[in-house]
N, C-alpha and C. Protein backbone atom coordinates (compact mmCIF):
# COMPACT_ATOMS: atom_id res chain seq x y z
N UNK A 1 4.20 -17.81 17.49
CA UNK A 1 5.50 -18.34 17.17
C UNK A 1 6.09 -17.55 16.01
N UNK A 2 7.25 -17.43 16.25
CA UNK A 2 7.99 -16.61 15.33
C UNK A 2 9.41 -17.45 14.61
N UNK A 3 9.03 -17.07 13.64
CA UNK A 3 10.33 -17.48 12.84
C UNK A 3 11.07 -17.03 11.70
N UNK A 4 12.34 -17.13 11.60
CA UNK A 4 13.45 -16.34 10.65
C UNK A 4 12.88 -16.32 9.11
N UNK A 5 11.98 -17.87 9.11
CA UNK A 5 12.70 -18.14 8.26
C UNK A 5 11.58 -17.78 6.87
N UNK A 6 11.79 -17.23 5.45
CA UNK A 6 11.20 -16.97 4.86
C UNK A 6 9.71 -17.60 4.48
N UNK A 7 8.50 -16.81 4.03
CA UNK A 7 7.61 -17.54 4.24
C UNK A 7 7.37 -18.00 2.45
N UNK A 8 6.36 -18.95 2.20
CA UNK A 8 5.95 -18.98 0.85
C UNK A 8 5.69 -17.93 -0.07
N UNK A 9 4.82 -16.92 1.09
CA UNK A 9 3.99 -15.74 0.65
C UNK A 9 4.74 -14.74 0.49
N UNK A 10 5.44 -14.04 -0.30
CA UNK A 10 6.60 -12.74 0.25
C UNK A 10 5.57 -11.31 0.10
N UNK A 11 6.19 -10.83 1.06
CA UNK A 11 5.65 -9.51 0.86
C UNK A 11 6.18 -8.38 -0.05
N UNK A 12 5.61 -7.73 -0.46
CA UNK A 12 6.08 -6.79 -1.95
C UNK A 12 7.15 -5.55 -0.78
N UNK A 13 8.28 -5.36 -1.60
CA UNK A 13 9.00 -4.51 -1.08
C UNK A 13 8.66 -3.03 -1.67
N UNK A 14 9.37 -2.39 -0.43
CA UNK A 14 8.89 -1.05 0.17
C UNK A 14 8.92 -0.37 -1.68
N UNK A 15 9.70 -0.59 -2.60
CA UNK A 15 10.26 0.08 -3.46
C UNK A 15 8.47 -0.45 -4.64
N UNK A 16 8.46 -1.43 -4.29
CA UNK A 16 7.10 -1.84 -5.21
C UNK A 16 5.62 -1.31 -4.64
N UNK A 17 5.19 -1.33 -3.54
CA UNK A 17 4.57 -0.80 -2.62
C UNK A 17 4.40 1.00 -3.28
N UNK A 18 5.82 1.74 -3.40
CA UNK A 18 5.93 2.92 -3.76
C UNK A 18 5.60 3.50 -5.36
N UNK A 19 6.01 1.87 -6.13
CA UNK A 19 5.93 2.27 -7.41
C UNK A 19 4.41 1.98 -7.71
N UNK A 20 3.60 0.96 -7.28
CA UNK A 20 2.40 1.25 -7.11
C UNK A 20 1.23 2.33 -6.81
N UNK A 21 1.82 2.84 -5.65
CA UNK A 21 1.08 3.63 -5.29
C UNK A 21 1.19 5.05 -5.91
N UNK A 22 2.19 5.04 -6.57
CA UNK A 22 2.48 6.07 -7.64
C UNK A 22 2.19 6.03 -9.01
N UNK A 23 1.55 4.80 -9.62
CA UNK A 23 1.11 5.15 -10.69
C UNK A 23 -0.48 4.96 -10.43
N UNK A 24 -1.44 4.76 -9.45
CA UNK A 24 -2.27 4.76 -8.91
C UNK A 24 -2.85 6.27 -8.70
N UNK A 25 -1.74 7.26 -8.52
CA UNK A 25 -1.83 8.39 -8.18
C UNK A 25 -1.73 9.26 -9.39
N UNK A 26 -0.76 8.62 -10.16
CA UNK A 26 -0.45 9.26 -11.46
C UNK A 26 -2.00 8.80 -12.77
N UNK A 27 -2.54 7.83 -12.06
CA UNK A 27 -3.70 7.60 -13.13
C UNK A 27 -4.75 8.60 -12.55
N UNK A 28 -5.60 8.40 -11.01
CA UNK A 28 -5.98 9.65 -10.51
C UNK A 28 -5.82 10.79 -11.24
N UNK A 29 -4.76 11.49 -11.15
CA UNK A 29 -4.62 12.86 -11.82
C UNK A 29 -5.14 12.66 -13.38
N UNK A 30 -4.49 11.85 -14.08
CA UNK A 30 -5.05 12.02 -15.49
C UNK A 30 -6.24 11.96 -15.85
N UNK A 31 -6.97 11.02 -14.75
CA UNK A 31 -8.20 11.11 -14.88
C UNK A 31 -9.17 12.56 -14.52
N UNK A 32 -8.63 12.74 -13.27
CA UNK A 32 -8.91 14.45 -13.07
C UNK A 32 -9.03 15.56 -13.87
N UNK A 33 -7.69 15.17 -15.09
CA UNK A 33 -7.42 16.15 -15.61
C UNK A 33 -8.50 16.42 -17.11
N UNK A 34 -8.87 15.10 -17.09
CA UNK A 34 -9.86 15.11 -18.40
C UNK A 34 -10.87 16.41 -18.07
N UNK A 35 -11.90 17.42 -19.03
CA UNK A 35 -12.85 18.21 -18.72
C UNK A 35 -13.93 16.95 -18.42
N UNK A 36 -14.27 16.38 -19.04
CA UNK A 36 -15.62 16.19 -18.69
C UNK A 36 -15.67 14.40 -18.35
N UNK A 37 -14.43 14.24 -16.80
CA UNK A 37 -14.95 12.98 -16.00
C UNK A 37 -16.42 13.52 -15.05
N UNK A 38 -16.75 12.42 -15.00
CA UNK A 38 -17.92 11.75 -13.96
C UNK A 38 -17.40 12.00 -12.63
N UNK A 39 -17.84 12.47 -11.86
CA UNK A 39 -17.23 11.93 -10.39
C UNK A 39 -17.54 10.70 -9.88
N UNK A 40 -19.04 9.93 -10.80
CA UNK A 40 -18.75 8.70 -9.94
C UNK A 40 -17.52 7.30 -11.07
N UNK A 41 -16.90 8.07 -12.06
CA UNK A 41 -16.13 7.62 -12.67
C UNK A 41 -14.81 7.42 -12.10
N UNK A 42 -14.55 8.86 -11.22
CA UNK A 42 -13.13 8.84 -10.53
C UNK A 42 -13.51 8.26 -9.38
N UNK A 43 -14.56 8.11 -8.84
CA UNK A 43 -14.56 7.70 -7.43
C UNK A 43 -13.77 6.16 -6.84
N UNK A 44 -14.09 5.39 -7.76
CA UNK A 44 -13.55 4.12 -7.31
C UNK A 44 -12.28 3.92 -8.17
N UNK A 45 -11.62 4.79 -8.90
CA UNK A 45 -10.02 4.97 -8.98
C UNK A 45 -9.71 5.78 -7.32
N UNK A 46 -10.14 6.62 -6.84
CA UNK A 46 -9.89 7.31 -5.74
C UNK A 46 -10.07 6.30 -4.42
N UNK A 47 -10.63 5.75 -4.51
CA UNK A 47 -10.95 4.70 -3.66
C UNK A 47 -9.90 3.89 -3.52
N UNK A 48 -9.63 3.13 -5.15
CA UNK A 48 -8.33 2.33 -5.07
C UNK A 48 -7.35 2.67 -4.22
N UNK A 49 -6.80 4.18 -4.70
CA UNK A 49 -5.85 4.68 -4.39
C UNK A 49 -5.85 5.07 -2.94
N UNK A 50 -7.11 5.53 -2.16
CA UNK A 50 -6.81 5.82 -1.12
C UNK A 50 -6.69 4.63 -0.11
N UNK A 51 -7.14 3.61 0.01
CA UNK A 51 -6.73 2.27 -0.07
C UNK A 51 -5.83 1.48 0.13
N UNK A 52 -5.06 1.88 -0.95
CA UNK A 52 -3.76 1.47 -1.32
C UNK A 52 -2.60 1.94 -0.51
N UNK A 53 -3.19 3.23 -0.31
CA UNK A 53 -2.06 4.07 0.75
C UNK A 53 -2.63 3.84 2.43
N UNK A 54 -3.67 3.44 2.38
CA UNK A 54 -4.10 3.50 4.36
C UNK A 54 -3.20 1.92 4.26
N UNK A 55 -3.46 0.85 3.64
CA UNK A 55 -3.38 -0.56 3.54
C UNK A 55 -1.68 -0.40 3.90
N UNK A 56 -1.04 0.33 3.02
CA UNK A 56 0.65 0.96 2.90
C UNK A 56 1.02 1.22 4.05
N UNK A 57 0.32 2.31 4.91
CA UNK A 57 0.77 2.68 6.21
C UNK A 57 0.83 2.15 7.27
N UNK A 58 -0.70 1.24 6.77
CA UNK A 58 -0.84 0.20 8.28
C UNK A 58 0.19 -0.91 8.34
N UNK A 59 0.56 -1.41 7.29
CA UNK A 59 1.40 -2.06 6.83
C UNK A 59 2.92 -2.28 7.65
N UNK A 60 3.05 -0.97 7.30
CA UNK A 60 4.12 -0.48 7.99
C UNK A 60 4.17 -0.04 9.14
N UNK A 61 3.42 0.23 9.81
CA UNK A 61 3.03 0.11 11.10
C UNK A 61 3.20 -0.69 11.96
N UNK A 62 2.75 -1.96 11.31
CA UNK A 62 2.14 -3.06 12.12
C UNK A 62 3.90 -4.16 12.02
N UNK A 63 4.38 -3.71 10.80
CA UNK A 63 5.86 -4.03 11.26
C UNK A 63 6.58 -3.74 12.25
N UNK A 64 6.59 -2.35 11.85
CA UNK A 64 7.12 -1.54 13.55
C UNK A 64 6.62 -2.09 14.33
N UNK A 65 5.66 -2.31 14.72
CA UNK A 65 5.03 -2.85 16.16
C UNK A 65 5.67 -4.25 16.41
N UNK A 66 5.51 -5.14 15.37
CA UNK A 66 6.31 -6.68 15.14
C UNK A 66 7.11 -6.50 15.46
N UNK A 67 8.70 -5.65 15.33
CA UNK A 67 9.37 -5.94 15.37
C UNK A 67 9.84 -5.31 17.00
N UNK A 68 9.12 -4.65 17.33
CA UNK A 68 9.55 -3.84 18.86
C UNK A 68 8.96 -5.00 19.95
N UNK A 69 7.91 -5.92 19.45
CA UNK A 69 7.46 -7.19 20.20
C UNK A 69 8.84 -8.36 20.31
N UNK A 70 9.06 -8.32 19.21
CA UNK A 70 9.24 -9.84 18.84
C UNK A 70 10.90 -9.73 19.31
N UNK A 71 11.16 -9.50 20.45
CA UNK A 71 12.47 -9.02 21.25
C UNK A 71 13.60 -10.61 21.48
N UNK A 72 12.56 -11.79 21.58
CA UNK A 72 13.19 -12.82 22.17
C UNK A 72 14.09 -13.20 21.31
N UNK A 73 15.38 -13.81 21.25
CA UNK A 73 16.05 -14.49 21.15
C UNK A 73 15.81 -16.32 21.07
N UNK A 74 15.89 -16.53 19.97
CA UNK A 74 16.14 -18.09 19.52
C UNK A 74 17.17 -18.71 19.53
């Protein structure tokens, strides 16, 4: 069942989604950039981040797909 109408839960817009995943990316690098990180130090910042962006895409995906379904008329 589908409906218009807003839910309790909102989903974070595309613009927050982006600003996230950009300072996620922007911490990554700084961390990179130090000489002497750990790799298993960056690993689970890298993790976050890669994550963050599959979670992002599917995301958006799975809208597209919603919305090419959800054709009927109420």
């Amino acid at each position: 069942m589908f409906t218009d109408k807003p839910s309790l839960h909102s989903e974070p817009s595309e613009t927050e989604n982006a600003s996230r995943l950009s300072l996620l990316k922007q911490q990554l690098d700084e961390r990179l950039a130090l000489p002497r990180t750990s790799g298993w130090r960056i690993l689970p910042l890298e993790w976050r981040y890669d994550f963050a962006l599959l979670f992002d895409q599917a995301r958006g995906w799975i809208t597209y797909i919603d919305r090419s379904y959800n054709t009927r008329s109420n």
